[in-house]
Protein backbone atom coordinates (compact mmCIF):
# COMPACT_ATOMS: atom_id res chain seq x y z
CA UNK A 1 46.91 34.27 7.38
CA UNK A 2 47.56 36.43 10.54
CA UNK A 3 48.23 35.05 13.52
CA UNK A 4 44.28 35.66 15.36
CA UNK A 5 42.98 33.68 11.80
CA UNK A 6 46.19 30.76 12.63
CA UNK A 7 44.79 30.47 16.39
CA UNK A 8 40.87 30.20 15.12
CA UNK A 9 41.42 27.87 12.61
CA UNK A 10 43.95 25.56 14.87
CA UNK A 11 40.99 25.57 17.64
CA UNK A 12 38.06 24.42 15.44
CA UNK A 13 40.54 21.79 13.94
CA UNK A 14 41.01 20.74 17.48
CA UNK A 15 37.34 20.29 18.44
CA UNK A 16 35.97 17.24 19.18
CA UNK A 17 33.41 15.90 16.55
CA UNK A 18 29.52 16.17 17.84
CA UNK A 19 28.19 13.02 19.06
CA UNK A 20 25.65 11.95 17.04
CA UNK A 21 21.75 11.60 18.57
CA UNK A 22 21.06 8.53 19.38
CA UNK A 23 18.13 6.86 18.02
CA UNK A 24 15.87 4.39 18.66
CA UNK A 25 16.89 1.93 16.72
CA UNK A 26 20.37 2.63 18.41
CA UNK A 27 18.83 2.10 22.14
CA UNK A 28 17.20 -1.10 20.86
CA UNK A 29 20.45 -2.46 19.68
CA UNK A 30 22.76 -1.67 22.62
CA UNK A 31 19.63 -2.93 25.12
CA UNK A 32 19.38 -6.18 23.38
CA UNK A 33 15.70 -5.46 22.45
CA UNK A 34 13.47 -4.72 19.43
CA UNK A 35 12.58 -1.21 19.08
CA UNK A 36 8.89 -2.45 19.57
CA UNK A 37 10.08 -2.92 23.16
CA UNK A 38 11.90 0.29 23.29
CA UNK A 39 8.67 2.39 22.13
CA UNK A 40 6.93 0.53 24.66
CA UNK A 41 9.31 1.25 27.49
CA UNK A 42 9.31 5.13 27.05
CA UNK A 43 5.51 5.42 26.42
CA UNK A 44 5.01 3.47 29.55
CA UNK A 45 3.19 1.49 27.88
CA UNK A 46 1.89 -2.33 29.42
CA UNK A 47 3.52 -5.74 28.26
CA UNK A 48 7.13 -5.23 29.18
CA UNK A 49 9.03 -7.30 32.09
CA UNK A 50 10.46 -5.33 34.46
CA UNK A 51 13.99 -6.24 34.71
CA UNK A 52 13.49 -5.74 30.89
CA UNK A 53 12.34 -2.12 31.16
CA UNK A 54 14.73 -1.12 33.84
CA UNK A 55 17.68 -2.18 31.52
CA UNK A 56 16.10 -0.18 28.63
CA UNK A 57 15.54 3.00 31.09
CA UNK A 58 19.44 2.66 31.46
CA UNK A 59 20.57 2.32 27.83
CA UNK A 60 17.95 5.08 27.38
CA UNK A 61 19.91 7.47 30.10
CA UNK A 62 23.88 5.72 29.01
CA UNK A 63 22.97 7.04 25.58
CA UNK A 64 21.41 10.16 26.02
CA UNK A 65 18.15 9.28 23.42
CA UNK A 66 15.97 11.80 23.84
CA UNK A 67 12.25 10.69 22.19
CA UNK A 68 11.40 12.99 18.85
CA UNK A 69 8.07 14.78 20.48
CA UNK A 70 7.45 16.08 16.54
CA UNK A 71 7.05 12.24 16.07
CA UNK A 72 5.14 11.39 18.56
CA UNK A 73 2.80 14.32 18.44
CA UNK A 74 2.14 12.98 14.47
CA UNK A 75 1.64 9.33 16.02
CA UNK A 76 -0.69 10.35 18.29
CA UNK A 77 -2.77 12.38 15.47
CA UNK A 78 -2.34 9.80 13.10
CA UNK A 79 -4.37 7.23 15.32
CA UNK A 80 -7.76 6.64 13.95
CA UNK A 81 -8.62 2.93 15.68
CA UNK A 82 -11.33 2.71 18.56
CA UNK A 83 -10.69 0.06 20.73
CA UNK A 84 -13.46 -1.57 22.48
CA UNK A 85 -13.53 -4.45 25.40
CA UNK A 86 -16.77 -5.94 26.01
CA UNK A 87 -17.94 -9.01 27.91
CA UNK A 88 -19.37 -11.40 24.60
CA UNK A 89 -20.57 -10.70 21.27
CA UNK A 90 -22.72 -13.09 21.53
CA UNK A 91 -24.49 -11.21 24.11
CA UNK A 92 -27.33 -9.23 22.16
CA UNK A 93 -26.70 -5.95 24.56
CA UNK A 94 -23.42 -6.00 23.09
CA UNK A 95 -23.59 -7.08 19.94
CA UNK A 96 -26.37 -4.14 19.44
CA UNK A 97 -23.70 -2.32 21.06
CA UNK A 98 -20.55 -2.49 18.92
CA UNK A 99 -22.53 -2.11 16.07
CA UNK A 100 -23.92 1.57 16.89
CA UNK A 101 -20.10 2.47 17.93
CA UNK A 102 -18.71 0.91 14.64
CA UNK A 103 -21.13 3.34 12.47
CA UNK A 104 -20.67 6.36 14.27
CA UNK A 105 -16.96 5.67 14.05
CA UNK A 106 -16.69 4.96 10.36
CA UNK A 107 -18.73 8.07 9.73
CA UNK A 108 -15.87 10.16 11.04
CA UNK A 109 -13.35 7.77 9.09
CA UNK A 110 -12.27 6.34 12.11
CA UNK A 111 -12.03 2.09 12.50
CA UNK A 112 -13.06 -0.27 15.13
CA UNK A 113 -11.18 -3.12 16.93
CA UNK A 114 -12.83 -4.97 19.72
CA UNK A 115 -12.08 -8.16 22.28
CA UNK A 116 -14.58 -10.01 24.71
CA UNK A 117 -13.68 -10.45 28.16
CA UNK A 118 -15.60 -13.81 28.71
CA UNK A 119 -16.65 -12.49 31.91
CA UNK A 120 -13.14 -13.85 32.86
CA UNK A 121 -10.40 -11.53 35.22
CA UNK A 122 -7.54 -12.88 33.47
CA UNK A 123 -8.33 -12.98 30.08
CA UNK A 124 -9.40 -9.35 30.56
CA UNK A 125 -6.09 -8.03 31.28
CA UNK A 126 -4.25 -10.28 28.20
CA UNK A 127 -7.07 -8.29 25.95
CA UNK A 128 -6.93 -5.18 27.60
CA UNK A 129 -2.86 -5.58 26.51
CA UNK A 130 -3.51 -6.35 23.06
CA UNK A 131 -6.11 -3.97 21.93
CA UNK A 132 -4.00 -1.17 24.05
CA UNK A 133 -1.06 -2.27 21.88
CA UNK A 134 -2.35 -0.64 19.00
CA UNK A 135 -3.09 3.06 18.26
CA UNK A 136 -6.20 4.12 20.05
CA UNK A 137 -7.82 7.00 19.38
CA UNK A 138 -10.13 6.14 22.33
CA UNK A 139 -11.53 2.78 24.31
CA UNK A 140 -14.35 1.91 25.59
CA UNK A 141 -14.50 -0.60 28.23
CA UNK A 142 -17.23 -2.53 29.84
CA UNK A 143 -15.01 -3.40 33.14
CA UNK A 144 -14.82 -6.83 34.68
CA UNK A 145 -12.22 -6.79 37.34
CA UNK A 146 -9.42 -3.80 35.61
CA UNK A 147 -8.77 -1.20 38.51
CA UNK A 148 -9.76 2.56 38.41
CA UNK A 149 -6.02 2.93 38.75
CA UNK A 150 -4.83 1.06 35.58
CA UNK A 151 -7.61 2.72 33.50
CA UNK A 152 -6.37 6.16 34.71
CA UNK A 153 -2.92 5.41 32.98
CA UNK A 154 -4.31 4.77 30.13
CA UNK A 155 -6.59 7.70 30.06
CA UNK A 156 -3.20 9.25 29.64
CA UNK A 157 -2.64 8.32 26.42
CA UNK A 158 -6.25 8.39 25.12
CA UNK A 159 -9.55 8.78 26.04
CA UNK A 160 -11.42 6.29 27.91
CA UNK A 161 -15.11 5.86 28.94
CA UNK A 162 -16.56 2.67 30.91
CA UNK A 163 -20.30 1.29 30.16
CA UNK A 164 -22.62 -0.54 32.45
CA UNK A 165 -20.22 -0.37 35.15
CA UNK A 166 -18.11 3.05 36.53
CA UNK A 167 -14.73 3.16 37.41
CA UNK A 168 -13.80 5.86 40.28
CA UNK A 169 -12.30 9.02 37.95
CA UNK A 170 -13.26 7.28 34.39
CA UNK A 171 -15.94 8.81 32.54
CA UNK A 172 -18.71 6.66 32.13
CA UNK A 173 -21.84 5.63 30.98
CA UNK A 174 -25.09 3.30 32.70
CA UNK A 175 -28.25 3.07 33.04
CA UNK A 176 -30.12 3.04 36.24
CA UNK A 177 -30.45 -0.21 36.79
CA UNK A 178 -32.63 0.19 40.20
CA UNK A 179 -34.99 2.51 39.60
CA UNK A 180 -35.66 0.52 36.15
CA UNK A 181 -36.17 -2.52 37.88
CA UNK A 182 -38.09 -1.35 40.40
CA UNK A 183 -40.61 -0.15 37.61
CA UNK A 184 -40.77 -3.05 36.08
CA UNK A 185 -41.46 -4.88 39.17
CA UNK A 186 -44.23 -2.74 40.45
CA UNK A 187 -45.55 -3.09 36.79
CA UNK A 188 -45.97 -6.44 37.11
CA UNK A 189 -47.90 -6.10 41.00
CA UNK A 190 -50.47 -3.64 39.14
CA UNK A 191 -51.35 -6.59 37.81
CA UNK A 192 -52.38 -8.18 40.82
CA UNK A 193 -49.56 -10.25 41.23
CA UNK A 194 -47.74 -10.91 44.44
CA UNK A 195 -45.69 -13.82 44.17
CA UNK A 196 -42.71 -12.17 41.54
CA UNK A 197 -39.29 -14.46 40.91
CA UNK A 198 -36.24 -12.77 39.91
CA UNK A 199 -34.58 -14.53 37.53
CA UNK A 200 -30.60 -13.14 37.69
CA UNK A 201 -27.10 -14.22 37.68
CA UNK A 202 -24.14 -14.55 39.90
CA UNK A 203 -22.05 -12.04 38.27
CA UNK A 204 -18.99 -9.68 39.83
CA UNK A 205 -21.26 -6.64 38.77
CA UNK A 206 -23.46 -4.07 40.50
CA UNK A 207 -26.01 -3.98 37.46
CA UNK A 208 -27.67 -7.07 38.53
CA UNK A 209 -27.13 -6.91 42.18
CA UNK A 210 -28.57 -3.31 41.93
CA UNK A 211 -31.29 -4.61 39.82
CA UNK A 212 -32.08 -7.05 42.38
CA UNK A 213 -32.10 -3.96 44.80
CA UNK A 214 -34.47 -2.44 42.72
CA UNK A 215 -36.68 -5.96 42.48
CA UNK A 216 -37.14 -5.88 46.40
CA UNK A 217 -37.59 -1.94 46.72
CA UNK A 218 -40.63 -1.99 44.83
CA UNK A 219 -41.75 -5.38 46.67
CA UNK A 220 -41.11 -3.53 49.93
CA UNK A 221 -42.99 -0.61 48.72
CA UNK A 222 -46.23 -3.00 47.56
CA UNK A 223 -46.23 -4.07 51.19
CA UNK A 224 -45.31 -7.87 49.37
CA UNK A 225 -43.00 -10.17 51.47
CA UNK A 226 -39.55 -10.89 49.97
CA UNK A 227 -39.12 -14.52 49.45
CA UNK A 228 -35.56 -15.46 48.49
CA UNK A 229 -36.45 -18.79 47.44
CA UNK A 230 -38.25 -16.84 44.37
CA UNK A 231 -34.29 -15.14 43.44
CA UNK A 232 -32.61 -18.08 40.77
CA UNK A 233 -29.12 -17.14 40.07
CA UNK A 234 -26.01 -18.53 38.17
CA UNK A 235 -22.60 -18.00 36.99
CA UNK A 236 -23.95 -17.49 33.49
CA UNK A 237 -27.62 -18.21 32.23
CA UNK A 238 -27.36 -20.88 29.62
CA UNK A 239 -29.47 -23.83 28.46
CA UNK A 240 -28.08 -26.07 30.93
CA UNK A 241 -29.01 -23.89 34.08
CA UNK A 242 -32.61 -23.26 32.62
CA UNK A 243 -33.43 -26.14 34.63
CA UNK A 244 -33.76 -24.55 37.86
CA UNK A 245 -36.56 -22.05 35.86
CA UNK A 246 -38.52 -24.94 34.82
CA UNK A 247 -38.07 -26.59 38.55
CA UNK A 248 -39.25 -23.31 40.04
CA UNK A 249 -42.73 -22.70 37.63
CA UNK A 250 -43.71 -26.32 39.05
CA UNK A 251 -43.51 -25.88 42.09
CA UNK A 252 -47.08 -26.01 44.03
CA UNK A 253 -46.71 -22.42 45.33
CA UNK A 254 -44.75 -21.48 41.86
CA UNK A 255 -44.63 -17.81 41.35
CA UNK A 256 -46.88 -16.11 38.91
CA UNK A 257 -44.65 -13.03 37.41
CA UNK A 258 -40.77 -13.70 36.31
CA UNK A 259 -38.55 -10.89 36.13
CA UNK A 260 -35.76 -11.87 34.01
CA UNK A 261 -32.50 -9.25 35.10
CA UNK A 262 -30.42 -10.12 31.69
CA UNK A 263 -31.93 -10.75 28.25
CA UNK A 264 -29.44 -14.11 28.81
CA UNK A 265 -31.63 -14.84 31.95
CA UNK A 266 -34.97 -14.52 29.76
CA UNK A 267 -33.58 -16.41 26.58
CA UNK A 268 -32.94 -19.81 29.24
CA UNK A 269 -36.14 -19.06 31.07
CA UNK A 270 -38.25 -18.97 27.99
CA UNK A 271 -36.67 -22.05 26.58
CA UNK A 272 -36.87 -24.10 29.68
CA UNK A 273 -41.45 -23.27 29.65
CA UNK A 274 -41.42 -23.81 26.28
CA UNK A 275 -39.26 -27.02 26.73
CA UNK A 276 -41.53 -28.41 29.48
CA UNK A 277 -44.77 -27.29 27.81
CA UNK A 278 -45.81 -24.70 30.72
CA UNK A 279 -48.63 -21.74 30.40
CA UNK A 280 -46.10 -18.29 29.76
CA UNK A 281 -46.15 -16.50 33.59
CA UNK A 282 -46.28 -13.04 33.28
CA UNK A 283 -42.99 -12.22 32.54
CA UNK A 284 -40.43 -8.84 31.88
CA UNK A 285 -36.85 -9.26 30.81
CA UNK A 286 -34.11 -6.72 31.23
CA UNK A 287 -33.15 -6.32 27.99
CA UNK A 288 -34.59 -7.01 24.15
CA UNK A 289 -33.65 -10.57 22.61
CA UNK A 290 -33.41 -11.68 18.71
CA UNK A 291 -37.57 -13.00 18.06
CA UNK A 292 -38.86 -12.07 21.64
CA UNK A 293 -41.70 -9.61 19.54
CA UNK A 294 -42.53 -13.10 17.32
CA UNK A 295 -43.56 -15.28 20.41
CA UNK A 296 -46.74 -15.66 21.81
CA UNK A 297 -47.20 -13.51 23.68
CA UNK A 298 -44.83 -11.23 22.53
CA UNK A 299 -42.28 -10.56 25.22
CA UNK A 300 -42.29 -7.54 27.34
CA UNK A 301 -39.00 -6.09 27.90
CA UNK A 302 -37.01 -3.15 30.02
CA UNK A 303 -35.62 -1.21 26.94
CA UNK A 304 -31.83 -0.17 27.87
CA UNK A 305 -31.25 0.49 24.13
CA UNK A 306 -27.57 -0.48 23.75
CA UNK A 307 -27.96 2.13 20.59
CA UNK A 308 -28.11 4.99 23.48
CA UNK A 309 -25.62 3.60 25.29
CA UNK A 310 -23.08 3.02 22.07
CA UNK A 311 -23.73 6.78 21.18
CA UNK A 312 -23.27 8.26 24.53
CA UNK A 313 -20.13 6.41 24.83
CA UNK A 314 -18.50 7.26 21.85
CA UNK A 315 -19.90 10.51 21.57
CA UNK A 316 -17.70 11.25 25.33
CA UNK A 317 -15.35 9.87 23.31
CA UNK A 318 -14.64 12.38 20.80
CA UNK A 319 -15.34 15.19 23.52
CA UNK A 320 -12.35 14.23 25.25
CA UNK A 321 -10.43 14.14 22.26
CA UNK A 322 -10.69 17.60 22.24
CA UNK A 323 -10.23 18.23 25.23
CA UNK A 324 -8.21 15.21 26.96
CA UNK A 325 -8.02 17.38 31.14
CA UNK A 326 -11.79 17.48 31.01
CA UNK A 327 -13.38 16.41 34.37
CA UNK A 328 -14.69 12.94 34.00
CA UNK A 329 -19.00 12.61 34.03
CA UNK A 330 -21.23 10.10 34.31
CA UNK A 331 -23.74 9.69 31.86
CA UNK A 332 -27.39 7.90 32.75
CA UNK A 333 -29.13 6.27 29.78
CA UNK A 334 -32.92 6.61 30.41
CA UNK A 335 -34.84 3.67 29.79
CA UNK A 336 -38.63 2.82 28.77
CA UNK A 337 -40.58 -0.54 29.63
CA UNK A 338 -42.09 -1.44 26.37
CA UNK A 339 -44.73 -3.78 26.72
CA UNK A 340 -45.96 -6.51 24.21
CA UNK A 341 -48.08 -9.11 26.31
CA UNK A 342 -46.10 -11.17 28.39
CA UNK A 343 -45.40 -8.86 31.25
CA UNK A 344 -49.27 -7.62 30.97
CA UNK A 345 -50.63 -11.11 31.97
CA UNK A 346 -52.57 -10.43 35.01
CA UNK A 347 -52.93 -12.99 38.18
CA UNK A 348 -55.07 -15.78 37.06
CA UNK A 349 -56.58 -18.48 39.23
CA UNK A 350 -54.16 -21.59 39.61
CA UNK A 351 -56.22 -24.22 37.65
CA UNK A 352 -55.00 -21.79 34.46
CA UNK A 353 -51.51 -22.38 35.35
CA UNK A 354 -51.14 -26.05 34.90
CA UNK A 355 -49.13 -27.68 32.81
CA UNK A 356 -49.98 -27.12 28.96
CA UNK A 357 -52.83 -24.86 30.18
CA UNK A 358 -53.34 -22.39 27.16
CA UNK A 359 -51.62 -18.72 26.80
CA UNK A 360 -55.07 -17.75 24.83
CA UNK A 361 -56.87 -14.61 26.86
CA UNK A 362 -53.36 -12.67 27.52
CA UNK A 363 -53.37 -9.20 26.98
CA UNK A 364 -52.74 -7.68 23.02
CA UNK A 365 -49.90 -7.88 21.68
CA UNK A 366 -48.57 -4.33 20.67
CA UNK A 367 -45.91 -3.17 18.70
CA UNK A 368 -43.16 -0.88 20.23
CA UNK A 369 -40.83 1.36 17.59
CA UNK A 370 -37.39 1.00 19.39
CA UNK A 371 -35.98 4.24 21.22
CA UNK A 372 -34.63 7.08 19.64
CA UNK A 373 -31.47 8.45 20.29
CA UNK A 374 -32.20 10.89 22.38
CA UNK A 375 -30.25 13.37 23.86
CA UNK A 376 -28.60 11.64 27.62
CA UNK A 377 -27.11 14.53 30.29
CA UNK A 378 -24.08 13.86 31.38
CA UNK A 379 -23.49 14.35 35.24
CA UNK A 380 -20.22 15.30 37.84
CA UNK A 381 -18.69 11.60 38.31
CA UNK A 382 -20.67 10.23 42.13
CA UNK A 383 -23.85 12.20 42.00
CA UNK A 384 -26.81 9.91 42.31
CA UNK A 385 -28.67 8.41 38.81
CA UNK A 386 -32.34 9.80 38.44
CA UNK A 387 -34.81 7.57 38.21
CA UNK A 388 -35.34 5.66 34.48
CA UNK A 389 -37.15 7.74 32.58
CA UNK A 390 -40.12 6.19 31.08
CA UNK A 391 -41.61 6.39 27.36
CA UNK A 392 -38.72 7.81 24.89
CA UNK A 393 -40.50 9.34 22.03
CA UNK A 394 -40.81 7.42 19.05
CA UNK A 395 -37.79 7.71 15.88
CA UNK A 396 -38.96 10.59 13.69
């Protein structure tokens, strides 16, 4: 061995051993934590304390761990779970609505999770943490109280899109809940009607607030006095509450045409005149309902097919998918009054009115094939919703 070959061979001998890469497993361990925690910490993910996730951040920089991007890049693809957070399933809107989602999604192979909200600020968040806790590959979100700000993180790690209420910078998809309203309202004045209640309820949301804007536009617009004592709201339309609807149809001036601004509202408005055996007012609701076509008369209704709504929603889904920096849109839903009797009543003298007076004499019943899915145009996020659209065409 010469003496260059002596000096090599002496030099490697006295090299220090490479220090192995940490792993996760090996942050987790000197942290105290599971490696469920650690994952969560460095995806900045929701659900850690933060005296917890500072400590990790320091093991993380003490050891060096640098996350496997390969890894995560194969995570991320391998995700094939839409999340979904709606108010209730047993709301028929949204019932309707997860189901149009949950076929679209298993066409593509993907699966569905979903968690109600209860209409409830708190309970949101605790679901918003658990469905985010698994891998999404997108969410849809019908917002109760969750910030613009918190959805934007998460739009970070997958696509999100918000229905029937927007989110400043979240892509989203509505209706126009005015300008429907306001149609349906001045539906029910061409029928020479000028005393029109609103039946709503005292929800955190702009839909029925801006539905109620819509009621008193097309009032205004008639030349017909608002009358607030004619606007029945509550925290939630149930059976219970349908007492004030009952209260306000026997009344001696009681109104003669019921807008009903949920299908929720219409349900406990219908079931409070049946209850106390009162003649059927003309009457709209916003929104179909489970046997409204089987009544008599059949119940006329502001069709803001939740079948549109699913498909425009998950349809922005998948476009962002592909392309996750897109500018967020906002997508308007047109909608169609379809009418089967009820809202067609016309003003009739008040001796017809009484109690138990007979429904016989109201307009035809007629059938209405529910909307297609027709094609909805998305728009730049803050431009101004066109007016509903009126009449969809028919399912081929």
């Amino acid at each position: 061995m010469t003496h260059d070959e002596q000096v090599t061979a002496i030099a490697v001998g006295e090299a220090p051993a490479a220090r192995p890469r940490a792993r996760l497993i090996d942050v987790a361990t000197a942290a105290g934590v599971s490696p469920k925690t650690v994952s969560r910490v460095i995806n900045d993910e929701p659900g850690v304390l933060p005296g917890t996730r500072d400590r990790v951040l320091q093991t993380v920089r003490a050891l060096g761990f640098v996350p496997d991007r390969s890894a995560r890049e194969l995570k991320r693809q391998a995700a094939d779970t839409i999340g979904i957070l709606i108010d209730a399933i047993s709301d028929p809107f949204f019932a309707a609505f997860v189901s149009v989602v949950e076929e679209l999604a298993v066409a593509e192979g993907l699966s569905v999770i979903f968690a109600s909200t209860g209409y409830d600020a708190a309970r949101e968040r605790t679901q918003l943490d658990r469905l985010t806790g698994h891998r999404l590959a997108g969410l849809v979100v019908a917002p109760v109280a969750v910030a613009a700000a918190t959805l934007a993180g998460l739009r970070t790690r997958f696509p999100v899109v918000t229905v029937d209420r927007s989110r400043s910078g979240i892509d989203t998809v509505v209706i126009d809940d005015f300008g429907a309203a306001a149609e349906a309202t001045a539906a029910l004045l061409a029928h020479g009607h000028r005393r029109v209640a609103f039946m709503g309820e005292d929800v955190p949301y702009p839909t029925v607030s801006d539905r109620l804007a819509g009621y008193r536009s097309a009032l205004e617009a008639a030349g017909v006095a608002f009358d607030p004592s004619l606007v029945v709201t509550h925290e939630r339309f149930r059976a219970g509450e349908a007492a004030a609807a009952s209260w306000l149809l026997e009344r001696d001036d009681a109104p003669t045409a019921l807008l009903c601004a949920t299908s929720l509202a219409a349900i406990g408005t219908v079931r409070a005149i049946r209850a106390r055996g009162l003649a059927m007012p003309a009457l709209i609701s916003f929104g179909d309902f489970t046997l409204a076509e089987v009544l008599e008369p059949g119940i006329t209704y502001v069709d803001h097919d939740p079948r549109l709504l699913g498909a425009a929603a998950f349809r922005r889904l998948r476009e962002l998918a592909l392309d996750p920096d897109a500018e967020p849109t906002r997508t308007v839903v047109p909608t169609r009054l379809v009418e089967r009797g009820s809202g067609e009543v016309a003003v009739a003298p008040r001796e017809t009115r009484a109690r138990g007076a007979s429904s016989r004499g109201h307009a035809p019943i007629t059938s209405a094939a529910p909307a297609a899915l027709a094609p909805v145009h998305p728009e730049p996020v803050g431009a101004v919703a066109a007016p509903a659209a009126v009449a969809l065409g028919a399912p081929s």
